[in-house]
PDB file of N, CA and C in Angstrom:
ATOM      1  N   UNK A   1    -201.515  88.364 -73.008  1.00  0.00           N
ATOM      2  CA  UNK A   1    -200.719  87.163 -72.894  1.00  0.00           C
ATOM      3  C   UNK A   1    -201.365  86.201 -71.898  1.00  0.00           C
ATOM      4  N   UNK A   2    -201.176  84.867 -72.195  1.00  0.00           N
ATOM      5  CA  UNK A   2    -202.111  83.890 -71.298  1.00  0.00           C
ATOM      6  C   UNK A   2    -201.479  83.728 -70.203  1.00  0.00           C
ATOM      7  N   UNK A   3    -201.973  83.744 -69.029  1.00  0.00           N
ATOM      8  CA  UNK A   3    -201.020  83.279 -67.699  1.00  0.00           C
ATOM      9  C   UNK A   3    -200.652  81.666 -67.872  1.00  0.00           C
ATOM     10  N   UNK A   4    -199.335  81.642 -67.474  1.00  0.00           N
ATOM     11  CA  UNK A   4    -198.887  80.499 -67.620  1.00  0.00           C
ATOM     12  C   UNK A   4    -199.096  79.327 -66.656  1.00  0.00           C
ATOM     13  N   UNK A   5    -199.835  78.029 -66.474  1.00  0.00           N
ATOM     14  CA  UNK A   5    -200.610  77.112 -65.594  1.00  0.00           C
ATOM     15  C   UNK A   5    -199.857  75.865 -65.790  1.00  0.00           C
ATOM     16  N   UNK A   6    -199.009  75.423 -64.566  1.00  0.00           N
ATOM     17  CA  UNK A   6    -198.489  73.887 -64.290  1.00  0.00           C
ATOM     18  C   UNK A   6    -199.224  73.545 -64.645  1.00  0.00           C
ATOM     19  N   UNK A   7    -199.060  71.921 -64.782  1.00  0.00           N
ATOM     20  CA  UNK A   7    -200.322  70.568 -64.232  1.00  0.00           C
ATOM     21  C   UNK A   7    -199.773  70.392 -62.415  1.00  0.00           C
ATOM     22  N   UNK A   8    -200.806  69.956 -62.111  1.00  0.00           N
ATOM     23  CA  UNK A   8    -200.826  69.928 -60.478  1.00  0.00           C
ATOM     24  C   UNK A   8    -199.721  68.782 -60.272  1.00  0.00           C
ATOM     25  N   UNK A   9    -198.754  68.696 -59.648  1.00  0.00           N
ATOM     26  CA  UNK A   9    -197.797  67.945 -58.947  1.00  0.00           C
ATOM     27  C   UNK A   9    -197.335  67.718 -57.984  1.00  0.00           C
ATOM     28  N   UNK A  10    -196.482  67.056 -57.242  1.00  0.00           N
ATOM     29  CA  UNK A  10    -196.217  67.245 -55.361  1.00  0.00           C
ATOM     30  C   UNK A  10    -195.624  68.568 -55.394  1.00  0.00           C
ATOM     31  N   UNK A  11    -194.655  68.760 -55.789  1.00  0.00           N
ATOM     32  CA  UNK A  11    -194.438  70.357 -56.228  1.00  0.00           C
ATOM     33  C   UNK A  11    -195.114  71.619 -56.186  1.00  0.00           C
ATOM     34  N   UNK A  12    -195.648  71.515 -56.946  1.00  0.00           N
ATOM     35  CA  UNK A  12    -196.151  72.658 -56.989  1.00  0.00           C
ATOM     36  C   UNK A  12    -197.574  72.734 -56.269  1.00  0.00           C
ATOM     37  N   UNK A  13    -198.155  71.650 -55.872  1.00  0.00           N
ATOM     38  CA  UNK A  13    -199.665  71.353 -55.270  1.00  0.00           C
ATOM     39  C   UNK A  13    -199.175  71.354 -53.403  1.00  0.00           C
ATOM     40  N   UNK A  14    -197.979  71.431 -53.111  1.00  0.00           N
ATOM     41  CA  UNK A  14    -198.024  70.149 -51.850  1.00  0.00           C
ATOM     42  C   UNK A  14    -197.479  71.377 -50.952  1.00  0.00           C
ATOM     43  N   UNK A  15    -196.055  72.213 -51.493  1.00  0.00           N
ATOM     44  CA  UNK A  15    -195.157  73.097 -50.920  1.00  0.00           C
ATOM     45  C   UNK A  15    -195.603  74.502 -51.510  1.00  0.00           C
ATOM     46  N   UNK A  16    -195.497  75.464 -51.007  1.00  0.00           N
ATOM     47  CA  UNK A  16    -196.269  76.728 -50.950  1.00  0.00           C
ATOM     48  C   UNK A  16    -194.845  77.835 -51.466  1.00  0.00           C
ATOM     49  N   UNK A  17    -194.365  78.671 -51.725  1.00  0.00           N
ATOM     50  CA  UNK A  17    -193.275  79.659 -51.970  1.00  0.00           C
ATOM     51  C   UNK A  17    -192.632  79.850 -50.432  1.00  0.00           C
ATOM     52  N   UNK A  18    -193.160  79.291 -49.953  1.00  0.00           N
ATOM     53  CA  UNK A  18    -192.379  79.742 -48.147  1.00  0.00           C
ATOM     54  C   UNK A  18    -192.552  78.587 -47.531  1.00  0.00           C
ATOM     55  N   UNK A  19    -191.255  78.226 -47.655  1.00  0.00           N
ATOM     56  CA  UNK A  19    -190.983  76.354 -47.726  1.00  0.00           C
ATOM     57  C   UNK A  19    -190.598  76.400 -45.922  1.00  0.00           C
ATOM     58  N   UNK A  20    -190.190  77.602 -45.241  1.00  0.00           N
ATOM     59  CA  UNK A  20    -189.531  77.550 -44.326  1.00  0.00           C
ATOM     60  C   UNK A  20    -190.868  77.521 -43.256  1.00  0.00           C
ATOM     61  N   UNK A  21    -191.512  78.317 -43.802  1.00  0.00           N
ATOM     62  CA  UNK A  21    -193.105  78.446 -42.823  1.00  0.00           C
ATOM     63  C   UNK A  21    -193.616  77.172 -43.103  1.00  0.00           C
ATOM     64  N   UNK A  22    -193.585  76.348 -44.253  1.00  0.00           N
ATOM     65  CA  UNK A  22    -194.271  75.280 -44.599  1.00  0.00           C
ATOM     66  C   UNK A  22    -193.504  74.207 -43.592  1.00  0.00           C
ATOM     67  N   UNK A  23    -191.927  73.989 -43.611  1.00  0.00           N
ATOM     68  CA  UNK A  23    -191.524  73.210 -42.480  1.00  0.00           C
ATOM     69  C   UNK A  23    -191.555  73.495 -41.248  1.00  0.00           C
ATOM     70  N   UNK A  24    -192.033  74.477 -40.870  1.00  0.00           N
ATOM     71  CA  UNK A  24    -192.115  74.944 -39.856  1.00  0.00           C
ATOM     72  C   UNK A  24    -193.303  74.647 -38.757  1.00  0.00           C
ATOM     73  N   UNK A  25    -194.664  74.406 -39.747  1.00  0.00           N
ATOM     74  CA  UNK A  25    -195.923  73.993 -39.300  1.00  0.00           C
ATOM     75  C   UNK A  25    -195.776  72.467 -39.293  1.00  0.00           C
ATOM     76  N   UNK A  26    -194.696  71.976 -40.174  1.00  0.00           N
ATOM     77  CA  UNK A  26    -194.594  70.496 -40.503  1.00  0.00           C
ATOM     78  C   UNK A  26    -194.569  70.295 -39.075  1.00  0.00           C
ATOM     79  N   UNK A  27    -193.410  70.601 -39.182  1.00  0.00           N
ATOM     80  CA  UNK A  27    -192.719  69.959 -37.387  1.00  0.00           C
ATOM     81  C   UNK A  27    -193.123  70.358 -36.308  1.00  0.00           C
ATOM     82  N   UNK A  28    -193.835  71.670 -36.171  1.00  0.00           N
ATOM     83  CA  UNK A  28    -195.297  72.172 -35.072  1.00  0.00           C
ATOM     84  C   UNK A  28    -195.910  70.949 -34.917  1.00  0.00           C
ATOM     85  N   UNK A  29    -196.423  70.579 -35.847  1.00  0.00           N
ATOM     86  CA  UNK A  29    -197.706  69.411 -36.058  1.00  0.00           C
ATOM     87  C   UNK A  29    -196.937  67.971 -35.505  1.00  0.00           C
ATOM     88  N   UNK A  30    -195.839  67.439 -35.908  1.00  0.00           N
ATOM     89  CA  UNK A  30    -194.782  66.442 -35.604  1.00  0.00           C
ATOM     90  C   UNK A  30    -194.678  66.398 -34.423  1.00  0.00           C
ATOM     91  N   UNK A  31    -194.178  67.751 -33.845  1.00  0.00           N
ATOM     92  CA  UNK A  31    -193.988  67.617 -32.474  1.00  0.00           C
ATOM     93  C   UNK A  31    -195.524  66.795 -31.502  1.00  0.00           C
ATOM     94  N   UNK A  32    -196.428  67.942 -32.090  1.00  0.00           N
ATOM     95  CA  UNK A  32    -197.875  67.824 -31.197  1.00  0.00           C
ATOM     96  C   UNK A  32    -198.102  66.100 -30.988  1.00  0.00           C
ATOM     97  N   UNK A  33    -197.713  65.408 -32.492  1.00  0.00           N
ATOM     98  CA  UNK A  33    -198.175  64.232 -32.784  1.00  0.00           C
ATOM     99  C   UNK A  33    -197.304  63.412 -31.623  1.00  0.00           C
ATOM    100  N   UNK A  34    -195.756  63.320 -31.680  1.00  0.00           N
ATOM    101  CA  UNK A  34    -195.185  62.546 -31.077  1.00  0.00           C
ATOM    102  C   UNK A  34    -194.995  63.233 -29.399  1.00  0.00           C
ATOM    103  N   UNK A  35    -195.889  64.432 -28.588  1.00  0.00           N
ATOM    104  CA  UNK A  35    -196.181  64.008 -27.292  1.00  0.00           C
ATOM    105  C   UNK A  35    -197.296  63.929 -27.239  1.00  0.00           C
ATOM    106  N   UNK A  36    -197.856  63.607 -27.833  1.00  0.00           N
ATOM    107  CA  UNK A  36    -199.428  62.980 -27.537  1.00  0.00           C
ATOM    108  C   UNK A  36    -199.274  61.398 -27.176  1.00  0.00           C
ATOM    109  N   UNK A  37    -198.173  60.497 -28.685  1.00  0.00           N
ATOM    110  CA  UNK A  37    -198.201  59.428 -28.625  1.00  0.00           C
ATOM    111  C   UNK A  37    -197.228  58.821 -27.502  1.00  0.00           C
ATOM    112  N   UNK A  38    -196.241  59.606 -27.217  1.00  0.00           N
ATOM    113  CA  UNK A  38    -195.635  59.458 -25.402  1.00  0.00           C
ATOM    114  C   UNK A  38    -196.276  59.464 -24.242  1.00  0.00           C
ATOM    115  N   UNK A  39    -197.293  60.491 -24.305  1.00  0.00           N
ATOM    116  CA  UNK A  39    -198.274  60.606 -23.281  1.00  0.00           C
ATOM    117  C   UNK A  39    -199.332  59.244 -23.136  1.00  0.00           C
ATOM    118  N   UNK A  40    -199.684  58.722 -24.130  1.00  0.00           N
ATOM    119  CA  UNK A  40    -200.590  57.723 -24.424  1.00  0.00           C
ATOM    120  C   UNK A  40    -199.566  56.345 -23.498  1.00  0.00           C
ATOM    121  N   UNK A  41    -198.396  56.191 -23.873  1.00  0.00           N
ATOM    122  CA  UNK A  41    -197.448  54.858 -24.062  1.00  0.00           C
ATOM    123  C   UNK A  41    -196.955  55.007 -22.684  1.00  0.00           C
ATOM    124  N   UNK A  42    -197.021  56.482 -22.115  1.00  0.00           N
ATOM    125  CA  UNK A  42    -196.555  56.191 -20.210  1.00  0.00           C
ATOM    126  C   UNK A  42    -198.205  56.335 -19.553  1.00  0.00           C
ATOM    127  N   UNK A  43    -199.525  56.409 -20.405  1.00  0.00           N
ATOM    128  CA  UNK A  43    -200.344  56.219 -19.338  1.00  0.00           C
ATOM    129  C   UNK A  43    -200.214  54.318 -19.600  1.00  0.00           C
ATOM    130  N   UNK A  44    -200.453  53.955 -20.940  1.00  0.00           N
ATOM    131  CA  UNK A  44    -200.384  52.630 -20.900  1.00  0.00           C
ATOM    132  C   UNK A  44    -199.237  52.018 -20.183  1.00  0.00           C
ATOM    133  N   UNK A  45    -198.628  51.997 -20.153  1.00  0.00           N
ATOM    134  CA  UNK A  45    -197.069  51.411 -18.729  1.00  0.00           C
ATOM    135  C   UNK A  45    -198.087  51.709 -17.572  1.00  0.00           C
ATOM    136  N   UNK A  46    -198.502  52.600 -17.048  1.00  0.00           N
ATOM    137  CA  UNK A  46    -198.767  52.481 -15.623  1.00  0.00           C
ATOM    138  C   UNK A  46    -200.215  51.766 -15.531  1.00  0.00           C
ATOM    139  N   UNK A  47    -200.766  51.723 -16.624  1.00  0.00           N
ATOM    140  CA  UNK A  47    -201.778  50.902 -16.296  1.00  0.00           C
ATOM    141  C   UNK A  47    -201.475  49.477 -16.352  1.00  0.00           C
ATOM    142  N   UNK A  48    -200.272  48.963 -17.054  1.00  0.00           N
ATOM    143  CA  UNK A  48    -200.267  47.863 -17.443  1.00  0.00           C
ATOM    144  C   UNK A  48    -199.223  47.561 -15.769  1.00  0.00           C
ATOM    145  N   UNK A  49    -198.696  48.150 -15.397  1.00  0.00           N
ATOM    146  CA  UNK A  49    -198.230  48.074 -14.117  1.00  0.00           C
ATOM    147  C   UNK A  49    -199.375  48.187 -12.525  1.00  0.00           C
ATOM    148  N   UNK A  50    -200.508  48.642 -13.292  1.00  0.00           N
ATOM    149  CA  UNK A  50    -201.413  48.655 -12.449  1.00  0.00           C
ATOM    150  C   UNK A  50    -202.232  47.144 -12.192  1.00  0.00           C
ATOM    151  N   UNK A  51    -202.364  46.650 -13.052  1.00  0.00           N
ATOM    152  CA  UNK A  51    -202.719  45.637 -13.640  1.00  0.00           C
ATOM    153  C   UNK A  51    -201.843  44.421 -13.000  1.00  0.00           C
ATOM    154  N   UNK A  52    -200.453  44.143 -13.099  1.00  0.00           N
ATOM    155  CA  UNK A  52    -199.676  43.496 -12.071  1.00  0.00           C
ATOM    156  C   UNK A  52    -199.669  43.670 -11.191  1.00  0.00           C
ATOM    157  N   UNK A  53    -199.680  44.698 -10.586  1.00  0.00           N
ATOM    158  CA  UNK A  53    -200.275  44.781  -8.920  1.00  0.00           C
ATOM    159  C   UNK A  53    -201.432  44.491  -8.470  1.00  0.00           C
ATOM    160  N   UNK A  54    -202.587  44.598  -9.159  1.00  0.00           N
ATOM    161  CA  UNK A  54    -203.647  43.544  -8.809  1.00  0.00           C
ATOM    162  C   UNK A  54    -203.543  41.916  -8.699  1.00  0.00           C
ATOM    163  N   UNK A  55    -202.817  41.580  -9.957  1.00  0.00           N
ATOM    164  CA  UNK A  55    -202.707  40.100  -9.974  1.00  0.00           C
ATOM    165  C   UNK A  55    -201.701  39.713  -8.540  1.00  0.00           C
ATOM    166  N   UNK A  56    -200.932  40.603  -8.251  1.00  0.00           N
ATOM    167  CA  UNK A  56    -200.200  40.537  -7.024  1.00  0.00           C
ATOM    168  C   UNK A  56    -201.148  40.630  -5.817  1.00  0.00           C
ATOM    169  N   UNK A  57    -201.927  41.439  -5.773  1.00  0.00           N
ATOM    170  CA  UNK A  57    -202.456  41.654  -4.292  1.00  0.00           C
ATOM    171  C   UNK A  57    -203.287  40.129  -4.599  1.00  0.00           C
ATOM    172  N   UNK A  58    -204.302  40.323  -6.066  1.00  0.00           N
ATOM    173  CA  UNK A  58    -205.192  38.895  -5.809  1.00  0.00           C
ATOM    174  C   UNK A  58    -204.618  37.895  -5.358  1.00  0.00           C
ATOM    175  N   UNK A  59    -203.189  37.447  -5.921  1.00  0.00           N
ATOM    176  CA  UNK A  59    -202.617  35.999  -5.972  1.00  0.00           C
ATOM    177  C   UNK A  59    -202.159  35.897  -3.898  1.00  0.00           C
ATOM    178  N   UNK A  60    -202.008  37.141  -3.162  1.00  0.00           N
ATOM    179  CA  UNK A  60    -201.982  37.280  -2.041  1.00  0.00           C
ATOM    180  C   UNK A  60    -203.243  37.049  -1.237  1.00  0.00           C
ATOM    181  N   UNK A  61    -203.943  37.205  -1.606  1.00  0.00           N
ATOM    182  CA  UNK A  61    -205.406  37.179  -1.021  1.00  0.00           C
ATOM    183  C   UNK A  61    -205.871  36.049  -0.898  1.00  0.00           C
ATOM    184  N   UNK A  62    -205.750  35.237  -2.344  1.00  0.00           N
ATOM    185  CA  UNK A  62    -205.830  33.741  -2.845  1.00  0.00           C
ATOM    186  C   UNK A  62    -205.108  32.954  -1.610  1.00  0.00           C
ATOM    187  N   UNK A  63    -203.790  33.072  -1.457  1.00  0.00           N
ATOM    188  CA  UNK A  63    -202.911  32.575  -0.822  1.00  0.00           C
ATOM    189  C   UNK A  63    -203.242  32.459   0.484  1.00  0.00           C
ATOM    190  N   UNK A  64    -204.160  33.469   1.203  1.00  0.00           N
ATOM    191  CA  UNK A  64    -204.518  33.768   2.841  1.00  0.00           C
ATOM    192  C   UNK A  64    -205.440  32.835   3.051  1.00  0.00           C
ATOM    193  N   UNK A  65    -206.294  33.116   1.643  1.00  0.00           N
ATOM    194  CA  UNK A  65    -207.542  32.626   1.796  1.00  0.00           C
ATOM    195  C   UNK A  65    -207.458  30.756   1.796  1.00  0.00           C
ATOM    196  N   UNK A  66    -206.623  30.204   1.101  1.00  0.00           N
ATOM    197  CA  UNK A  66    -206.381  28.874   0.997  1.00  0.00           C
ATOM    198  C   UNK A  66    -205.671  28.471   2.394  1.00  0.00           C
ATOM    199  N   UNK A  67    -204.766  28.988   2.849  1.00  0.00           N
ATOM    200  CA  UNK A  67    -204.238  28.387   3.973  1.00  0.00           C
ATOM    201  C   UNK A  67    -205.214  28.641   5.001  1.00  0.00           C
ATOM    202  N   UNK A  68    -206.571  29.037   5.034  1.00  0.00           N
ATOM    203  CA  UNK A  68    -207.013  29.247   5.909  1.00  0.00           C
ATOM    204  C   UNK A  68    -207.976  27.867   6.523  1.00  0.00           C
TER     205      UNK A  68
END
């Protein structure tokens, strides 16, 4: 008897018989993704806060330096 063969689909190509292990790595991977992209978005804040405190100390410096 011939073994019986889908055509390839999201179905049957995408999800594996162990849907629970399959969501399971989903959201492993999900997680990894979204603290990476937190980690990225509080180094950018402190740099971008770093960044105003320069324009602060310069615009102070500026300021000494003119009244002088």
């Amino acid at each position: 008897m011939a073994v019986l063969s889908l055509p390839l689909s999201f179905n049957n190509s995408f999800w594996s018989q162990d849907y629970r292990r399959g969501l399971e790595v989903l959201f492993a991977k999900l997680e990894q993704v979204s603290y990476v992209f937190f980690r990225v978005l509080i180094i950018f804040k402190e740099l971008y806060q770093g960044v105003a405190e320069n324009d602060e100390i310069t615009a102070f410096i500026m300021v000494i330096l003119v009244s002088r």
